[in-house]
C-alpha atoms as a PDB file:
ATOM      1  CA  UNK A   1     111.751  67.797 113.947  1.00  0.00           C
ATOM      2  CA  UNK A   2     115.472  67.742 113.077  1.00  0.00           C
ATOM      3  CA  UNK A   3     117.511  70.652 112.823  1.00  0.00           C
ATOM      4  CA  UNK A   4     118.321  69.799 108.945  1.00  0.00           C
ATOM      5  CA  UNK A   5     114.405  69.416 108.364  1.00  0.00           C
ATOM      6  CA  UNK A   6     113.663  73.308 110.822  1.00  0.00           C
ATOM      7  CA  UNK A   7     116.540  74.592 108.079  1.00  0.00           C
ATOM      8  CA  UNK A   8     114.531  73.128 104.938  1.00  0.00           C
ATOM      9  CA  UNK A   9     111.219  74.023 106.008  1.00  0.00           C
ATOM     10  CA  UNK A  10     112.981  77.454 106.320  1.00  0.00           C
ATOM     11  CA  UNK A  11     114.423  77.984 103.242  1.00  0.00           C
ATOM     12  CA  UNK A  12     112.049  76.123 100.801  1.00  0.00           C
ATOM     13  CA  UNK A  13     110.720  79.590 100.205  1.00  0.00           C
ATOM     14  CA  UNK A  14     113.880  81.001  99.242  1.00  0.00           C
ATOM     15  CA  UNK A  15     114.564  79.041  95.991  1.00  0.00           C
ATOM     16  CA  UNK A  16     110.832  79.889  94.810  1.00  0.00           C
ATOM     17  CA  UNK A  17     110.475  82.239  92.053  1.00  0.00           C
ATOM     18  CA  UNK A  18     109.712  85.103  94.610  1.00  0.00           C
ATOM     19  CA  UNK A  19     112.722  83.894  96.648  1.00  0.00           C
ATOM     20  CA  UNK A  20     114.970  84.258  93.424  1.00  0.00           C
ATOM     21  CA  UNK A  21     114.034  87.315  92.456  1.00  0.00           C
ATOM     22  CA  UNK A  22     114.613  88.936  95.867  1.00  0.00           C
ATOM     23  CA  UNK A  23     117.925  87.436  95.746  1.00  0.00           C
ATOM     24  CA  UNK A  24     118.210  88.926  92.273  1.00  0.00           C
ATOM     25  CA  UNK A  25     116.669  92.484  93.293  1.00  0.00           C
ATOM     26  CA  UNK A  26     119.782  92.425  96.121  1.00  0.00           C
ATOM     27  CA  UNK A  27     122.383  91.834  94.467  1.00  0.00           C
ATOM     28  CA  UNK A  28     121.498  93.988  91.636  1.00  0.00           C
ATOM     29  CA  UNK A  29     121.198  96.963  93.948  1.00  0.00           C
ATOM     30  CA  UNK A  30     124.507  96.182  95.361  1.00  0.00           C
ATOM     31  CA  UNK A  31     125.742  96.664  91.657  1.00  0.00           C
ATOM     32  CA  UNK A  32     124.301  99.718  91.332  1.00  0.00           C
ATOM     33  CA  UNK A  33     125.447 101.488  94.804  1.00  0.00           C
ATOM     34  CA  UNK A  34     128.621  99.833  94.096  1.00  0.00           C
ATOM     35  CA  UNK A  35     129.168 101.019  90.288  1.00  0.00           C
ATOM     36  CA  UNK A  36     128.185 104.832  91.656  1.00  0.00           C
ATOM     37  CA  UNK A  37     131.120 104.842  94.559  1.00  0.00           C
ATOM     38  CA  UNK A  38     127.657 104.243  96.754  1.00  0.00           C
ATOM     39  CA  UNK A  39     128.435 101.207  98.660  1.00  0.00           C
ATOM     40  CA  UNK A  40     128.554 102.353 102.364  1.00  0.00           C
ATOM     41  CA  UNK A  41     125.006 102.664 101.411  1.00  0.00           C
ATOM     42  CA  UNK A  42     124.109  99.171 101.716  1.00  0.00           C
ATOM     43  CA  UNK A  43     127.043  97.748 104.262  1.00  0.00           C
ATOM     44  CA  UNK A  44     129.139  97.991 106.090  1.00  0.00           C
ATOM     45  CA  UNK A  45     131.773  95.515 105.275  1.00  0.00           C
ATOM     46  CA  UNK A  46     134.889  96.543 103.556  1.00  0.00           C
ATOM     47  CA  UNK A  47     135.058  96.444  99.473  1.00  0.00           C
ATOM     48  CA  UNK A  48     137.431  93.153 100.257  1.00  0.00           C
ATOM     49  CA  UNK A  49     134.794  91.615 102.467  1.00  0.00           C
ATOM     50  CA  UNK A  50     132.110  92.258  99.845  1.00  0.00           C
ATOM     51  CA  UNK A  51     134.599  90.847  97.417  1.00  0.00           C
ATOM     52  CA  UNK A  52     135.045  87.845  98.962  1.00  0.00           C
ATOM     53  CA  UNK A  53     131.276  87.252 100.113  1.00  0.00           C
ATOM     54  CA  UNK A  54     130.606  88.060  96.157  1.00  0.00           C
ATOM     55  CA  UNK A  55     133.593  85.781  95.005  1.00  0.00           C
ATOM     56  CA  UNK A  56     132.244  82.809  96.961  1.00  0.00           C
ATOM     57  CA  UNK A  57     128.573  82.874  95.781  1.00  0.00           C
ATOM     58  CA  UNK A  58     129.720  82.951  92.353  1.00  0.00           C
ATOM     59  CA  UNK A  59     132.219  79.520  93.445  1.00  0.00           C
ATOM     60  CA  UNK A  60     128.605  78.317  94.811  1.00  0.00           C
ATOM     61  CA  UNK A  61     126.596  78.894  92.107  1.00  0.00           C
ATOM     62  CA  UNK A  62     128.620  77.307  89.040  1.00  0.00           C
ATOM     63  CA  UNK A  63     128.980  74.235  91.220  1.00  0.00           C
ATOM     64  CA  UNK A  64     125.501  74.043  91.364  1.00  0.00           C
ATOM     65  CA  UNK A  65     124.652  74.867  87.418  1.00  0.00           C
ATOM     66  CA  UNK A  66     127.675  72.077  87.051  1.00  0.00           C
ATOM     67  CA  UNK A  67     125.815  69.851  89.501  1.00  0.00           C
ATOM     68  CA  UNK A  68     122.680  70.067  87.519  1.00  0.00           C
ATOM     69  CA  UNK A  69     123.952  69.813  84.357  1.00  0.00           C
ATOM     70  CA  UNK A  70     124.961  66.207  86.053  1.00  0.00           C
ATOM     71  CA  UNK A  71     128.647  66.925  86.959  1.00  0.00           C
ATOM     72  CA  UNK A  72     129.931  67.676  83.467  1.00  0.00           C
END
């Protein structure tokens, strides 16, 4: 097996619905420890790490709604 098929086979589960919402469930708990001064709590990374981690998911994720939408 190819190392692009090992990577698929890995993450197929990922982008289910149970994949999505533990994506969700993280993210949203990040929110929370970070809108309560909490965020040591959850990493270690500086505020401008987590900024920039956060900055370039959202950069990841409209190209893919504008992907599906067919590139409009």
């Amino acid at each position: 097996m190819k190392i692009d098929e090992l990577l698929l086979n890995r993450v197929q589960h990922d982008y289910s619905d149970a994949g999505f919402v533990d994506l969700y469930l993280k993210l949203d708990l990040l929110h929370d420890l970070a809108s309560t001064g909490r965020l040591a709590e959850a990493t270690s990374l500086s505020i401008d790490e987590v900024r920039g981690w956060l900055e370039e998911y959202i950069f990841i994720a409209r190209e893919t709604i504008r992907e599906l939408s067919g590139g409009l």
